[in-house]
Each structure stands twice: as C-alpha cells, then as structure tokens.
C-alpha atoms as a PDB file:
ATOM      1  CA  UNK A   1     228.607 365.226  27.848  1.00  0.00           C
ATOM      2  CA  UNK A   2     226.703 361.767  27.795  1.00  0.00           C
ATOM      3  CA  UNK A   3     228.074 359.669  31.256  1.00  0.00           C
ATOM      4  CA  UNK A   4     229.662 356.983  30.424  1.00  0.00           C
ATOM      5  CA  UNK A   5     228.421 353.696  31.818  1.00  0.00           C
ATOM      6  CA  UNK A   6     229.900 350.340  32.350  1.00  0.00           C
ATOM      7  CA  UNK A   7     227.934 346.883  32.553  1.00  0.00           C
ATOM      8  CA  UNK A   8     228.463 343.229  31.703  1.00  0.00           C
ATOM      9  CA  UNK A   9     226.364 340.540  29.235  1.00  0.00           C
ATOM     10  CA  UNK A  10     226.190 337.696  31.299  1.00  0.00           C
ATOM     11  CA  UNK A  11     225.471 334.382  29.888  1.00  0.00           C
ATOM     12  CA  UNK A  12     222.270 332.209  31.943  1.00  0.00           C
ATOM     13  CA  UNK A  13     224.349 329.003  31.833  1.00  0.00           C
ATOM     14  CA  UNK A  14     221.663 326.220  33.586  1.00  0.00           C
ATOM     15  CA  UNK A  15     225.005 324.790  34.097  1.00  0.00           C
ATOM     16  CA  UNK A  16     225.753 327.496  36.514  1.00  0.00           C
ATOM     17  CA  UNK A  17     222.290 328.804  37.975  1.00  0.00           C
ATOM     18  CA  UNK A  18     223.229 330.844  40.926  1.00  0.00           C
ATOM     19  CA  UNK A  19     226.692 332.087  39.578  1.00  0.00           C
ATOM     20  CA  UNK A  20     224.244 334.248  37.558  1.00  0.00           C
ATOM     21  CA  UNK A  21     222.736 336.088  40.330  1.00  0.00           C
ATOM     22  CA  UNK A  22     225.796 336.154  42.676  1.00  0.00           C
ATOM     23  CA  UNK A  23     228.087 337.854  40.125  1.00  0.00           C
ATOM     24  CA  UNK A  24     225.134 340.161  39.365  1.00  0.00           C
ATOM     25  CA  UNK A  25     225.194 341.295  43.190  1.00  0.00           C
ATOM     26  CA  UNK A  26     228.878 341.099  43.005  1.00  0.00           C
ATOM     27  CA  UNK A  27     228.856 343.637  40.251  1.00  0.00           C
ATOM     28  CA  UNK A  28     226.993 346.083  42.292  1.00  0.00           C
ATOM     29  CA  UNK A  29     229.035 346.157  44.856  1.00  0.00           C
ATOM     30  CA  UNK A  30     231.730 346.710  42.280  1.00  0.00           C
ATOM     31  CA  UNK A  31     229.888 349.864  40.953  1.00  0.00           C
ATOM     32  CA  UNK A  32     228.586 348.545  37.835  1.00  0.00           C
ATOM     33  CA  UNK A  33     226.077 350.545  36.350  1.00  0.00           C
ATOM     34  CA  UNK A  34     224.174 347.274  34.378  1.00  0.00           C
ATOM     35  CA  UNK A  35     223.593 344.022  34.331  1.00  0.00           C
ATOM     36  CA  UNK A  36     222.497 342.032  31.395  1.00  0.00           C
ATOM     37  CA  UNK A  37     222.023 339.269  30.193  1.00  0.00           C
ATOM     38  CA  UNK A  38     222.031 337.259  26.882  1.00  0.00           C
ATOM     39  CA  UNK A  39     218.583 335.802  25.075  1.00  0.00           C
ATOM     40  CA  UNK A  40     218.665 332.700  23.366  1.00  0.00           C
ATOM     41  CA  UNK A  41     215.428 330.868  24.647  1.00  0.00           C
ATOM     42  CA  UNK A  42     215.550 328.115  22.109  1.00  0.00           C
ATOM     43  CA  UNK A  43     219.239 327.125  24.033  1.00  0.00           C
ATOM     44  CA  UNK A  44     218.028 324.736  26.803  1.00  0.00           C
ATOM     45  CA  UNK A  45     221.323 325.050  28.605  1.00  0.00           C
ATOM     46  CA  UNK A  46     220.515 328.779  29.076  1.00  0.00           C
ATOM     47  CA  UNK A  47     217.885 329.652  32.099  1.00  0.00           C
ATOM     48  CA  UNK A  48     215.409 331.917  31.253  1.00  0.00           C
ATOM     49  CA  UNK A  49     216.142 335.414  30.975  1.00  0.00           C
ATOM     50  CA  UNK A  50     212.996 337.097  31.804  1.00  0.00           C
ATOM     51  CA  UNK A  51     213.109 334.759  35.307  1.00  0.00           C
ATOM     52  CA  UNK A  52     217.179 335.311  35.900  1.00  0.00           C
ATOM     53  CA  UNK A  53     216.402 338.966  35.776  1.00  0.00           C
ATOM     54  CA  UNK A  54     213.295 339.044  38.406  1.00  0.00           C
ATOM     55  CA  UNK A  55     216.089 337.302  40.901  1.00  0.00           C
ATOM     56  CA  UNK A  56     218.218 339.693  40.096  1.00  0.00           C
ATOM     57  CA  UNK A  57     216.229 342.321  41.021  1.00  0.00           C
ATOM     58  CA  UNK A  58     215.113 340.647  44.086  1.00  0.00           C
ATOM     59  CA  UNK A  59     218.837 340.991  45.187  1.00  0.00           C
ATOM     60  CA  UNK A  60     220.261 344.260  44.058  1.00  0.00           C
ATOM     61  CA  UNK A  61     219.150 347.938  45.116  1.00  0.00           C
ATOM     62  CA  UNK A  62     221.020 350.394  42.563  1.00  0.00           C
ATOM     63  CA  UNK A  63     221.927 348.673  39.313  1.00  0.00           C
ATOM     64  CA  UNK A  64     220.005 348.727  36.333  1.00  0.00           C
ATOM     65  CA  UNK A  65     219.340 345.276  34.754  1.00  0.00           C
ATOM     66  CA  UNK A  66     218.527 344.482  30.898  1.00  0.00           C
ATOM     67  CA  UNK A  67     218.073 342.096  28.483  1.00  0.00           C
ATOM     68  CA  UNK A  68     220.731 342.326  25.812  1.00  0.00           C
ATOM     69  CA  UNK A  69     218.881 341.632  23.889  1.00  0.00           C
ATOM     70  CA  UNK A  70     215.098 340.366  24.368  1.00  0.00           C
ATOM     71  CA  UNK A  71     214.140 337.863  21.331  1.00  0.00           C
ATOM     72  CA  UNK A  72     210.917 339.392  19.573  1.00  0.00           C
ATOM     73  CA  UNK A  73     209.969 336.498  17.081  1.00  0.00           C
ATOM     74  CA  UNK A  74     209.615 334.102  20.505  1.00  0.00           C
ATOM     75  CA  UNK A  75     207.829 336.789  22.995  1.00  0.00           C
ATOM     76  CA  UNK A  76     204.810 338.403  22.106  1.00  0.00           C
ATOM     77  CA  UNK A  77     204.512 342.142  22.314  1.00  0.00           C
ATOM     78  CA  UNK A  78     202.164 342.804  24.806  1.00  0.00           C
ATOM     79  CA  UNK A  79     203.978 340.205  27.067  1.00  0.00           C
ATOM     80  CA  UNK A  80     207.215 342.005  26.903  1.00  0.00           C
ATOM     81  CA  UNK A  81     205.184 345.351  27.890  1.00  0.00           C
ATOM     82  CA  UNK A  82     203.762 344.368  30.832  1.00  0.00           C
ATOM     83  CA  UNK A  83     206.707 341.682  31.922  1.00  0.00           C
ATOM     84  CA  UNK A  84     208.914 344.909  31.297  1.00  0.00           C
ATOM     85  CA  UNK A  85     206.482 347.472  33.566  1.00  0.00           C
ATOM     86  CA  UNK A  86     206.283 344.672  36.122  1.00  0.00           C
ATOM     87  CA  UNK A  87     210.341 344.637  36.367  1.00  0.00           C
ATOM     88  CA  UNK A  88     210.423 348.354  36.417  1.00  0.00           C
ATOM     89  CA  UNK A  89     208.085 348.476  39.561  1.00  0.00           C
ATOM     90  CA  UNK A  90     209.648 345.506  41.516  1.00  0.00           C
ATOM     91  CA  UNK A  91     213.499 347.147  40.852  1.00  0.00           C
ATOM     92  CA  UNK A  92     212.206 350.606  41.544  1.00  0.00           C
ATOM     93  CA  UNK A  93     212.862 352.509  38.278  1.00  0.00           C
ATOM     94  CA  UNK A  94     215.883 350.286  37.330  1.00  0.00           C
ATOM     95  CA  UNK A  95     214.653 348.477  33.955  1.00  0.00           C
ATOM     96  CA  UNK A  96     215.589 348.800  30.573  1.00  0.00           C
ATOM     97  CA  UNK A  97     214.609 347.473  27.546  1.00  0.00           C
ATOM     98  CA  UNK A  98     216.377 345.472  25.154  1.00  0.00           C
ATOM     99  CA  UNK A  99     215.114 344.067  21.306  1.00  0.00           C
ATOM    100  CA  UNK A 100     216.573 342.215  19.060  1.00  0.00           C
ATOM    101  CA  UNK A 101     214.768 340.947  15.556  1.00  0.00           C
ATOM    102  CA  UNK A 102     216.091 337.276  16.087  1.00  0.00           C
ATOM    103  CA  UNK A 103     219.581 336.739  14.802  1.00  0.00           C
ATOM    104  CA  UNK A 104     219.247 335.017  11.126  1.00  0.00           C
ATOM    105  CA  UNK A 105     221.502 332.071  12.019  1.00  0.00           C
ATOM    106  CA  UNK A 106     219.121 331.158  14.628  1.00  0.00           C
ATOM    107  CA  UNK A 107     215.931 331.264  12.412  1.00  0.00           C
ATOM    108  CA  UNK A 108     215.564 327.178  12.716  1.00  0.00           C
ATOM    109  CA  UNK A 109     215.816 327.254  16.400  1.00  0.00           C
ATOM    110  CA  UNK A 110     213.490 330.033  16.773  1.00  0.00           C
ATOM    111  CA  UNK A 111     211.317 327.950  13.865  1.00  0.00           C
ATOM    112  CA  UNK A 112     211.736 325.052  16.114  1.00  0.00           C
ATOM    113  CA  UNK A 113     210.026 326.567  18.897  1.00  0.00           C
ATOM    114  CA  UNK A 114     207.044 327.594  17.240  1.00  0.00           C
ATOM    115  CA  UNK A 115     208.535 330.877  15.915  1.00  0.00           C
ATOM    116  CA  UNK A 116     207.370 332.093  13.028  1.00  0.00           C
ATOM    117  CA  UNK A 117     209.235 332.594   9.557  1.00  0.00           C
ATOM    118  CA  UNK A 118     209.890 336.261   8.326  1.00  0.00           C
ATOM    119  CA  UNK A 119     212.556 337.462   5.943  1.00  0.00           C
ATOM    120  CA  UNK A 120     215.298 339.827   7.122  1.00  0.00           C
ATOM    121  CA  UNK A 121     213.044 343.003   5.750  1.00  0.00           C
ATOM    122  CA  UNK A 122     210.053 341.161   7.786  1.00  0.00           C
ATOM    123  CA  UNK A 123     212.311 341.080  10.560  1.00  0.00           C
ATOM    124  CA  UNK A 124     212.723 344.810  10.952  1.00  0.00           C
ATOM    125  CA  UNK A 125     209.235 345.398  10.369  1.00  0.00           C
ATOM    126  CA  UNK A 126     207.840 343.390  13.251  1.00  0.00           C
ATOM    127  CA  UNK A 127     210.356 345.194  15.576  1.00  0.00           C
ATOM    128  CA  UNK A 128     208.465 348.367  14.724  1.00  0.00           C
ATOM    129  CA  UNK A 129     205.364 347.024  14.885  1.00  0.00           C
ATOM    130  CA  UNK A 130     206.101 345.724  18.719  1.00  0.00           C
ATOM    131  CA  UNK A 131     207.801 349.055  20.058  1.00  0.00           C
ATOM    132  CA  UNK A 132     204.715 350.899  18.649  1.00  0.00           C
ATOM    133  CA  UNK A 133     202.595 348.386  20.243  1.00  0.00           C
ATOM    134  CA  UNK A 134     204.893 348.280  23.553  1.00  0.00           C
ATOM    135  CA  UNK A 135     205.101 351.752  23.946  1.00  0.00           C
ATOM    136  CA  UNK A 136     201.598 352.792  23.895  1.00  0.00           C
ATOM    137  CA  UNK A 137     200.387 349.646  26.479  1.00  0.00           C
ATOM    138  CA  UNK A 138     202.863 351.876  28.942  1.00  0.00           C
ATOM    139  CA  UNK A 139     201.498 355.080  28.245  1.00  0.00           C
ATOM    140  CA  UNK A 140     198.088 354.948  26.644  1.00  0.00           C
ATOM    141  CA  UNK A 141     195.275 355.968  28.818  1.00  0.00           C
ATOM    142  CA  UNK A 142     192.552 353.898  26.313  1.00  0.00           C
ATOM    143  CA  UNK A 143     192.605 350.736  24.780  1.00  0.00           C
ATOM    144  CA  UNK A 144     195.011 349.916  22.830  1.00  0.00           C
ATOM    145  CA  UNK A 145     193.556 348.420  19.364  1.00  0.00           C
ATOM    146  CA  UNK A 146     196.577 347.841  16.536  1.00  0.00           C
ATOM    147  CA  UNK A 147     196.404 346.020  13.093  1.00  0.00           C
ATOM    148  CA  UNK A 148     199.885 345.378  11.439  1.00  0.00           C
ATOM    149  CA  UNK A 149     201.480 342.859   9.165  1.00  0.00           C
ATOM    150  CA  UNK A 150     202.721 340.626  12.236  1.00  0.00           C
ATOM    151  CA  UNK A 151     200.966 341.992  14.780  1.00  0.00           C
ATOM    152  CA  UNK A 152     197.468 343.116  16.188  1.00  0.00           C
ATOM    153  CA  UNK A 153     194.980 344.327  19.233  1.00  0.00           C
ATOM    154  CA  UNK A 154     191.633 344.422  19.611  1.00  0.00           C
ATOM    155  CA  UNK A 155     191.033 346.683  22.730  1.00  0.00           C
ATOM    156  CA  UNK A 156     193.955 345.824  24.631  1.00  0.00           C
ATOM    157  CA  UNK A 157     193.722 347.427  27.939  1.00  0.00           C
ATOM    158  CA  UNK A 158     197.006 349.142  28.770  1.00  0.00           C
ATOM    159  CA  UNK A 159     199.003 348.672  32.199  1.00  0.00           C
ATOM    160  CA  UNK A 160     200.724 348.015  34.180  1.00  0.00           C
ATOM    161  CA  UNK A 161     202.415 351.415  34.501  1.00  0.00           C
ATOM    162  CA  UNK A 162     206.332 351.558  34.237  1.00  0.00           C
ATOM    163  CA  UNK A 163     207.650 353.462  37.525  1.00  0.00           C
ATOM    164  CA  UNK A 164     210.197 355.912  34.918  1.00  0.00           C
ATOM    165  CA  UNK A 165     210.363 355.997  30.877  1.00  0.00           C
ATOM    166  CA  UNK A 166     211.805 352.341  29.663  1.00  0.00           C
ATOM    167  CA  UNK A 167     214.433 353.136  27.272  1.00  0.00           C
ATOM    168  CA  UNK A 168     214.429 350.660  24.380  1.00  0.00           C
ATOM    169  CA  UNK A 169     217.677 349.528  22.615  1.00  0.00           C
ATOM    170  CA  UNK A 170     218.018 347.635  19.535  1.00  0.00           C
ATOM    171  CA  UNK A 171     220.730 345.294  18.288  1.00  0.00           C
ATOM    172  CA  UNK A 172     221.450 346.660  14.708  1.00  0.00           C
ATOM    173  CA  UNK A 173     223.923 346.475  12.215  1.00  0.00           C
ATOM    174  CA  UNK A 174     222.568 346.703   8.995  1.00  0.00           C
ATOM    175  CA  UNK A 175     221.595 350.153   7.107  1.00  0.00           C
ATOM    176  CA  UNK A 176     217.557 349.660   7.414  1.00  0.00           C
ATOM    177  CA  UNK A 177     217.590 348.439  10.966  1.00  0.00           C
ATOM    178  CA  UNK A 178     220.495 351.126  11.703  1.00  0.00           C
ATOM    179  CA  UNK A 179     217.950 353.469  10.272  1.00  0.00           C
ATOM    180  CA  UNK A 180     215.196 352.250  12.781  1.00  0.00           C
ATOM    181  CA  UNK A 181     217.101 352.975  15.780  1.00  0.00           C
ATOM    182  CA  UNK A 182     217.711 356.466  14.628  1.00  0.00           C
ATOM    183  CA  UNK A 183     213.913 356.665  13.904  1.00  0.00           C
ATOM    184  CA  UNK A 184     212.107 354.687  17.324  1.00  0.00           C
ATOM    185  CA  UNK A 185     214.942 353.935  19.203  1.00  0.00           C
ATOM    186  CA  UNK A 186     216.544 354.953  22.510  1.00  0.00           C
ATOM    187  CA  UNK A 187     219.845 353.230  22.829  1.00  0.00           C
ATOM    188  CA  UNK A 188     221.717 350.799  20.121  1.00  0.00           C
ATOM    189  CA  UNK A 189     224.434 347.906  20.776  1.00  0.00           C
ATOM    190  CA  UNK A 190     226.528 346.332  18.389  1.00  0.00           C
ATOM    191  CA  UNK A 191     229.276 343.542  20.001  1.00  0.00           C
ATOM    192  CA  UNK A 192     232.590 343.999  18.866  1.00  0.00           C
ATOM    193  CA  UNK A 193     233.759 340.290  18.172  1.00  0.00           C
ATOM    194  CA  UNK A 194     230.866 341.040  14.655  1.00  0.00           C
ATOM    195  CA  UNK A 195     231.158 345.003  14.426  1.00  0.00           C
ATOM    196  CA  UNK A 196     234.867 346.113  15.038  1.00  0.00           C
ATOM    197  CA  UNK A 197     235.675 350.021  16.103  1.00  0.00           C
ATOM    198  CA  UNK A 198     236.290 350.762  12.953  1.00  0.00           C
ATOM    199  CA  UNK A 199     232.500 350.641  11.615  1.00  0.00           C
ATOM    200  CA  UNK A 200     230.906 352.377  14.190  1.00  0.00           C
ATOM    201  CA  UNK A 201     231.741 356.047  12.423  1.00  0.00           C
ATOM    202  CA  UNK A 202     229.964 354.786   9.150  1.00  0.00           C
ATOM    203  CA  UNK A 203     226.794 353.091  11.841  1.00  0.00           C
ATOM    204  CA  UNK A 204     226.374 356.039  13.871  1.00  0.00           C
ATOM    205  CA  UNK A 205     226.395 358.374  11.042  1.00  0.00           C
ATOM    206  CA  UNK A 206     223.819 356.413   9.435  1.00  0.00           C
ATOM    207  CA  UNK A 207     221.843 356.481  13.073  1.00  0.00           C
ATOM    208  CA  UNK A 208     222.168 360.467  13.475  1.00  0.00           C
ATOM    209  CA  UNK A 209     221.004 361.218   9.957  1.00  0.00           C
ATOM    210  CA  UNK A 210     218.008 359.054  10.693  1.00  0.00           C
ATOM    211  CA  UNK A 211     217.292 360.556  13.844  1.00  0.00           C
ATOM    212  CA  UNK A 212     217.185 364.456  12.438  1.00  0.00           C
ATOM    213  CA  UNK A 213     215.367 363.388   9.979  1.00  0.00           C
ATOM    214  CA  UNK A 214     212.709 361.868  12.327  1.00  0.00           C
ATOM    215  CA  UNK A 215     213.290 365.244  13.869  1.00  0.00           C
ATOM    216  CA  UNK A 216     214.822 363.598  17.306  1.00  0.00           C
ATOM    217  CA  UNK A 217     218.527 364.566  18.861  1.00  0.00           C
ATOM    218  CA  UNK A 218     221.161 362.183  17.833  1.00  0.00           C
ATOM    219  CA  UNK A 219     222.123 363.362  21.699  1.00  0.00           C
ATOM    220  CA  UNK A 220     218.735 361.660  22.757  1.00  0.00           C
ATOM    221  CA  UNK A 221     219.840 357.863  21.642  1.00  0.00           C
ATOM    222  CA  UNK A 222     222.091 356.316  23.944  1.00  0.00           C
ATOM    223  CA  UNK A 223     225.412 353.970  21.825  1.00  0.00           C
ATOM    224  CA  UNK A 224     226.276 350.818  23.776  1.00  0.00           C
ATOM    225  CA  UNK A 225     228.937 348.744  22.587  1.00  0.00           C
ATOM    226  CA  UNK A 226     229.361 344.443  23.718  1.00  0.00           C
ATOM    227  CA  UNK A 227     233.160 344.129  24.247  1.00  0.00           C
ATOM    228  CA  UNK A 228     234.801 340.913  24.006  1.00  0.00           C
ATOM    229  CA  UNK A 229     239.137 340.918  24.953  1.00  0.00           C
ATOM    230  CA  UNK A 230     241.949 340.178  27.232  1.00  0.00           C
ATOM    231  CA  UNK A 231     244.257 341.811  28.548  1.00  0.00           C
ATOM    232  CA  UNK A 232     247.443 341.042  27.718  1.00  0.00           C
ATOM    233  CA  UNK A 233     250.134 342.564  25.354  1.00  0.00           C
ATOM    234  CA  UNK A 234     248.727 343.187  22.063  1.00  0.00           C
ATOM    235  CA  UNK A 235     247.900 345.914  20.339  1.00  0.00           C
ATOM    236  CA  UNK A 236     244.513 345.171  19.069  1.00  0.00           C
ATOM    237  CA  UNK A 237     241.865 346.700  20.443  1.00  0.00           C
ATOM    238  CA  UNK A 238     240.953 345.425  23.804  1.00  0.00           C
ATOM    239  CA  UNK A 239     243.780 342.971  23.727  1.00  0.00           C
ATOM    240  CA  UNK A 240     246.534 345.109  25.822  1.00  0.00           C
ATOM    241  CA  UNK A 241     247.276 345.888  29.523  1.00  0.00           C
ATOM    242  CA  UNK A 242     244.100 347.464  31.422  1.00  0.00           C
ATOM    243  CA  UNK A 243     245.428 350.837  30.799  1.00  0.00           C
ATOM    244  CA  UNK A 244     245.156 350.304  26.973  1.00  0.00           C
ATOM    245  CA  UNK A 245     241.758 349.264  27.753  1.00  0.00           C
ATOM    246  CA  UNK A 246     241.094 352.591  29.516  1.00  0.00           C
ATOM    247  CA  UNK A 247     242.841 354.570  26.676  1.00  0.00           C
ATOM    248  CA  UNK A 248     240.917 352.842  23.757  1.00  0.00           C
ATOM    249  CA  UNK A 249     237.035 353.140  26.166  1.00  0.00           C
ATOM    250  CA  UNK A 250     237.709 356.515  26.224  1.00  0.00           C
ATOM    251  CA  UNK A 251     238.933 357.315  22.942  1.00  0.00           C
ATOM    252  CA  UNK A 252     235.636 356.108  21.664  1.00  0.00           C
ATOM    253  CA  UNK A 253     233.669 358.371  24.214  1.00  0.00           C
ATOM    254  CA  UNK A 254     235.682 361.131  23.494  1.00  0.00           C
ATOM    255  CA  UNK A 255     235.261 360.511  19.584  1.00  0.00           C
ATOM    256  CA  UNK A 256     231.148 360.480  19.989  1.00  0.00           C
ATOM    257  CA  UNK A 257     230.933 356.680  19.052  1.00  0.00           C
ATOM    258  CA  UNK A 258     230.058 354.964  22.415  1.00  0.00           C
ATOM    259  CA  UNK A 259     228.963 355.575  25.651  1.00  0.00           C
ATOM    260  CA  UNK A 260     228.118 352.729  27.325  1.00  0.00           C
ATOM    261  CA  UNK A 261     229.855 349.469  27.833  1.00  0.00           C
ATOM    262  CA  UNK A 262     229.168 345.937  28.668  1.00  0.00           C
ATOM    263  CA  UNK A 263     231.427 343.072  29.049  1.00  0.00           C
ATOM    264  CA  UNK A 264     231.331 340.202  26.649  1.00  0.00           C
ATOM    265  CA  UNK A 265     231.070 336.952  27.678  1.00  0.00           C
ATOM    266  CA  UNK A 266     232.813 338.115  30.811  1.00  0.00           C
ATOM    267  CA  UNK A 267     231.502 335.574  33.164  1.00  0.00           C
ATOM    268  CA  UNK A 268     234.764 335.571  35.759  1.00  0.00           C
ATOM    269  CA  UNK A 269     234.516 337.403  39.246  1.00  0.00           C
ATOM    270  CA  UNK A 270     238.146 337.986  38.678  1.00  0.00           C
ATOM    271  CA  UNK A 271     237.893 339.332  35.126  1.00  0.00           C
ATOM    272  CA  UNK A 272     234.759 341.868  36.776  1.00  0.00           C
ATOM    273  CA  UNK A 273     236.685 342.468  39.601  1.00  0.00           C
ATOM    274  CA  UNK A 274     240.057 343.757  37.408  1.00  0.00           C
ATOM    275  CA  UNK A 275     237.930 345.553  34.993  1.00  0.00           C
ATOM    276  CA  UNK A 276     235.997 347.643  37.710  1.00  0.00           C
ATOM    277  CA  UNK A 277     239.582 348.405  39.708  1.00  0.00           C
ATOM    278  CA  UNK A 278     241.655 349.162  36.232  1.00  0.00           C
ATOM    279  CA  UNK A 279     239.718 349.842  33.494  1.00  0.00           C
ATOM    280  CA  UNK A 280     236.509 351.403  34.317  1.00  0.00           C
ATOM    281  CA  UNK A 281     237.946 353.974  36.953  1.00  0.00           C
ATOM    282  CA  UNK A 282     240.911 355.442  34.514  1.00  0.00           C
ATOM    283  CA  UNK A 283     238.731 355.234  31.068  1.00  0.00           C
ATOM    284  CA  UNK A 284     236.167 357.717  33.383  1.00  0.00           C
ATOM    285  CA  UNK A 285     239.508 359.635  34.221  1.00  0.00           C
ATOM    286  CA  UNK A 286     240.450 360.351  30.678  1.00  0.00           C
ATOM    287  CA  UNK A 287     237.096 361.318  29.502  1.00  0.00           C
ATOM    288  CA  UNK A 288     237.035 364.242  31.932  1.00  0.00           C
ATOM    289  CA  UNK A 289     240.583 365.281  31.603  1.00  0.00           C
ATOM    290  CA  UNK A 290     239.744 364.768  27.437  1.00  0.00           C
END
C-alpha cells in the first residue's frame, strides 16, 4: 500500500514574511511530511516562492518542501531544472517538483508580466515540452539540444545534478492534461474547493488508462489532493468534527483515489497544530486497520 502523507499549501503573504518560514519549521516538528507553497508571481503581495522555499530549507532537516504548483508560462525551463537540482542538494534529497500550465483566469496577469499568450491546448503542450526539457538537464550526460513549439536548446549543458529522482506533479483537471499526467507525470493534485470527491473516480480512471497505455504503473504516480474545510458539525466533506475528517482521509486512501494530502489555505498554527494531533494520526489508524 502507497503511505499516506500529510502536508500543507501555504500562502507567501509579503504581508506576513516570516510567518511563512516559522509555521514551515513548526510543521516539522509537528510531523508533517510537506511543505508547500502556492505560485502566483504576478501577485505582488505574495513573496517569491522559489526564495520562501530556499529559507525553508535553510531551517528544516526532514520535511520535504514543494511548489504547489510552479507557474511554467513565467519560469523558463531550464531555470526551473537547475533552481530545482540546486534545492534538492541544499535540503539533502528533500525536493519535489511541482507544474502547473498557468491557471486560465490568470492569463492577463501572467500577460502582464511579460508572459506569453497560448491557448488552453498550447498550454498543455508547453508543459510537455518543459518536463522533457527538465528531465533530461538532470540526467543527460551530453548537451542537451531541443526544438519544440514553445521551447528550444542549442547545446545546453546539463547540471547541476539532483541528489535523488525529483518527482514531478501536475495540477490537472481536464481530460487532455489528465491524460498527460498519466503519460509524463509522477504525482497529480487537484484542490477540492474546484474538484469535489466525487470526480476524482472519473480523473483517476482517466489517469490509469493513460498510464498503461504509456506502459507505466498507475501504482508509480503518486494522487495528492488540496483540502480546503472546518471542522465543525456538518456533514459535508471536510466540514465535521476531526474524526469525520479522519474517516473521510481515509476512505479516499482506502478507495485508491488519494494518497497524499495538503492543507488548503491553512495558514493557522492552531488549525496545523489540531490537524496533526486529530486528524492526521487516526486517518493513518484507519488505513491500516482498513
């Protein structure tokens, strides 16, 4: 059985710049398995991610950290590679990899900032484009030369070196990009507040079918879900007592939907601190008694 991992998305508020960093240690000592944090570079009342992250490291010694997710249309390729490696070897092994395509809403911020203008279906194929071109400045031991539709190298010279294999996940919810992770990718988040439990079966489907048909396990690609609740007395999902949490986490483990999770918007110390006493600890409980 896949281990199920819990994490937050933390938000970079400039508002707020240490709070960041302090709930990020805070969530360590917790037992958190991962810290991320949100992308939105064209927001100047977020700090940057890339930078939040490197501090991050600096002051943790176990937890991964991630970018959930990266923007693509705003960060060249090869500049995510080697910022990526460089994380990986200052945190020890403890990097991950997050892409997103550049959520359409956005598209005249990201314009605004020099971005450049691709359809939906231009979108997807960049992302493609820039794990293929990411991947093989970690691993290739020759230049790297590339010509695609958004992207190209001439002779690139590879490095650095990531210290383990950077897994990438993708933000997805559409059929073609739910088809990509299947195909390329190694982990895939959806938040709940836009993708509710009840269209994950019909997404992951979609995913496994992709992936055997690439010929990779379904096993191999890692589901990580963005939840966003309270807890209260409800009966929607993530809206009870922390044992309903618990009961509904691990009813989507136990169902083969999700795996990992990471708090939405969660940026409390009390709200991390009940989570990782009442939630976390009993959902583990029930998927090994389930």
């Amino acid at each position: 059985m896949t281990e199920v991992k819990f994490g937050a998305l933390l938000e970079p508020s400039a508002d707020r710049p240490q709070d960041v960093v302090v709930w990020a240690v805070l969530m360590e000592q917790l037992g958190y398995d991962i810290v991320s944090l949100s992308d939105h570079p064209y927001w100047p009342e977020r700090l940057d991610t890339i930078a939040l992250l490197s501090a991050i490291v600096a002051r943790t010694q176990r937890v991964t950290v991630m970018p959930n997710l990266l923007n693509l249309p705003l960060r060249p390729p090869a500049t995510i590679a080697r910022t990526a490696a460089t994380l990986d070897v200052l945190s020890g092994g403890r990097f991950e990899l997050g892409l997103g395509t550049g959520a359409q809403q956005m598209w005249a911020s990201i314009l605004a900032e020099g971005g450049p203008a691709r359809t939906p279906g231009q979108s997807v194929e960049a992302l493609e484009e820039a794990t293929h071109l990411i991947r093989a400045l970690w691993t290739s031991k020759e230049d790297v030369t590339f010509e695609g539709a958004h992207y190209r190298l001439d002779g690139a010279r590879p490095g650095p070196s990531p210290v383990h294999d950077i897994k990438i996940w993708f933000g997805a919810y559409q059929p073609r990009m739910l088809r990509v992770v299947g195909t390329i990718g190694d982990g895939w988040i959806p938040s709940s507040p836009f993708f509710p439990p009840e269209a994950l079966p019909g997404a992951n489907r979609a995913i496994d079918e992709a992936a055997l048909a690439a010929d990779r396990s379904p096993q191999s690609i890692r589901r990580g879900y963005n939840i966003e609740g309270e807890f209260g007395t409800g009966s929607g999902f993530l809206q009870g007592p922390p044992a309903v949490w618990a009961e509904q986490l691990a009813g989507l483990v136990l169902a083969g939907q999700m795996d990992t999770f990471f708090l939405y918007r969660a940026n409390s110390p009390d709200f991390l601190r009940r989570f990782a006493d009442e939630v976390a600890p009993a959902a583990r409980a029930l998927v090994t008694k389930g």
